[in-house]
Protein backbone atom coordinates (compact mmCIF):
# COMPACT_ATOMS: atom_id res chain seq x y z
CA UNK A 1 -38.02 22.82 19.05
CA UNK A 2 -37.53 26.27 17.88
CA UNK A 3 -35.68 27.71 14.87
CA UNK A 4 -33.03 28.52 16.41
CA UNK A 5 -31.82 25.38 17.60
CA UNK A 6 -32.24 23.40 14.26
CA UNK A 7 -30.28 26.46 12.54
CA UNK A 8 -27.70 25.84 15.16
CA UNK A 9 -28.18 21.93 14.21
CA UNK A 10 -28.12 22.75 10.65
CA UNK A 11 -24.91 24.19 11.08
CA UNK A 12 -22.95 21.83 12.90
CA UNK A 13 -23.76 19.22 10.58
CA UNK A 14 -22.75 21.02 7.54
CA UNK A 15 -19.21 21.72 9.61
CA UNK A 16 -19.01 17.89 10.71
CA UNK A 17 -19.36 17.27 6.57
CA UNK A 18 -16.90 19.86 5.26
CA UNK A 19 -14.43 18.86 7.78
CA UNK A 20 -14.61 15.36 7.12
CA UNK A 21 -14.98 16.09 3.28
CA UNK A 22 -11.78 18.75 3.31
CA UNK A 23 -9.55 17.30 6.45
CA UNK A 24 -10.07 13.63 7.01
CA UNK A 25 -10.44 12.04 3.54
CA UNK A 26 -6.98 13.81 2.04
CA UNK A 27 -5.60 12.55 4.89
CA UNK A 28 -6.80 9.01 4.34
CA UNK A 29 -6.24 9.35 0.89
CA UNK A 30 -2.40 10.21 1.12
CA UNK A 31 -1.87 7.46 4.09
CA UNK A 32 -3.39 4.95 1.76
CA UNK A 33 -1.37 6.10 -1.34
CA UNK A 34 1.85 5.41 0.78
CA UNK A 35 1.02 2.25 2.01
CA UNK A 36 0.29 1.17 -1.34
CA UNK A 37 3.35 2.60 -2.68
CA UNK A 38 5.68 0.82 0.00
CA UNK A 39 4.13 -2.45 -0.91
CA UNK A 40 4.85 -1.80 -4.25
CA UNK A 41 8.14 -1.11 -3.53
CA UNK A 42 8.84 -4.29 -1.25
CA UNK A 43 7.13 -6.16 -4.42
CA UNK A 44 9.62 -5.06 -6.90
CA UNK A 45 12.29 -5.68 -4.55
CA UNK A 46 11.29 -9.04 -3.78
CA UNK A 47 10.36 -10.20 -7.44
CA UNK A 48 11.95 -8.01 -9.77
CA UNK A 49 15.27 -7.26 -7.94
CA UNK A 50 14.51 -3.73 -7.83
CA UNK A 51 17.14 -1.46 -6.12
CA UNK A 52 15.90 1.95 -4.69
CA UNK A 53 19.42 2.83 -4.20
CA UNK A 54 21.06 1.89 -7.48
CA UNK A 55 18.41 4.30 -9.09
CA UNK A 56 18.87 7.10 -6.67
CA UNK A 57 22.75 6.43 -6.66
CA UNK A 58 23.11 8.56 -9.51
CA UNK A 59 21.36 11.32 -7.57
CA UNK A 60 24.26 11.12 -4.82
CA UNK A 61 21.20 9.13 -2.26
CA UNK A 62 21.39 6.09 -0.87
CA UNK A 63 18.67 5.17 1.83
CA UNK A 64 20.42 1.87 2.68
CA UNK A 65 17.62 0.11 2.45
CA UNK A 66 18.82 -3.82 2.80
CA UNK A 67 19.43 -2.55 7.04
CA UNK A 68 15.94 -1.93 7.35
CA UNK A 69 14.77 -5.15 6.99
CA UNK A 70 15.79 -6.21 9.96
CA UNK A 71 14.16 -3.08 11.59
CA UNK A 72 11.11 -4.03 10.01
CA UNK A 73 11.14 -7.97 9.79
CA UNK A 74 7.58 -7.73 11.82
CA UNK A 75 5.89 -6.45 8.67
CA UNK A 76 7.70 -8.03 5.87
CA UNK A 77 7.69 -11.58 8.25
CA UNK A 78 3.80 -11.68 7.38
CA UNK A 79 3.59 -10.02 4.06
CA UNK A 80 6.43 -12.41 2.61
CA UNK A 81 4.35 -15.38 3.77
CA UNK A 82 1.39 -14.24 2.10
CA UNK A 83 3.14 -13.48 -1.03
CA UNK A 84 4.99 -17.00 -0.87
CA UNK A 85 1.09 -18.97 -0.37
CA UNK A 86 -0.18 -16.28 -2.94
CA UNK A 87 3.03 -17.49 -5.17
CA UNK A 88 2.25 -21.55 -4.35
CA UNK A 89 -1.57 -21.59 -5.01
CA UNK A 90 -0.69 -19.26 -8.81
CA UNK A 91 1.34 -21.74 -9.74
CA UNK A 92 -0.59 -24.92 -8.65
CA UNK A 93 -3.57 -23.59 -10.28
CA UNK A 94 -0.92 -23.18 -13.76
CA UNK A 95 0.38 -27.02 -13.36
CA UNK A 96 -3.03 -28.16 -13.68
CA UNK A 97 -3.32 -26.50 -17.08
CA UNK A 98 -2.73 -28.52 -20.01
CA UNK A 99 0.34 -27.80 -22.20
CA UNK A 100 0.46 -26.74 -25.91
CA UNK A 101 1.82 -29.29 -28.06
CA UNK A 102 4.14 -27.97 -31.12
CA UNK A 103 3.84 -30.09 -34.07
């Protein structure tokens, strides 16, 4: 093996890094941020009553969100299952616990 190939190997390894370290992981980074933030969303809609459009109404926006659950009943079908067992098993585990008693 001469120099010049591992300078040449050097090299494409240090590109491979700083494109994965400048390209790919913002990107992951931002697809993960709005995942999370559209679960949050869904959350607060589902246990808080949270409105996106009454906030934005102000604004003059309204996204119409209560049509797109139907559009997207094959994500929230799973997630609101999970959320209901999550939901069940939280408050089984509480009903075991013993109550204060006020005196």
């Amino acid at each position: 093996m001469d120099t010049t190939s591992l300078v040449e190997i050097v090299i494409v390894i240090v590109a491979i890094y700083l494109f994965v370290k400048f390209v790919v992981t913002p990107i992951v980074k931002a697809i993960v941020g709005i995942i999370i933030f559209l679960v949050l969303i869904y959350l607060l809609q589902r246990f808080l009553g949270f409105d996106v459009d009454k906030v934005l109404a102000p604004f003059g926006v309204s996204l119409n969100i209560s049509n797109w659950g139907s559009s997207f009943s094959w994500i929230t079908g799973p997630l609101t299952s999970i959320v209901d067992q999550a939901k069940g098993l939280i408050s089984f585990i509480t009903g075991n616990f013993p109550k204060a008693v006020n005196k």
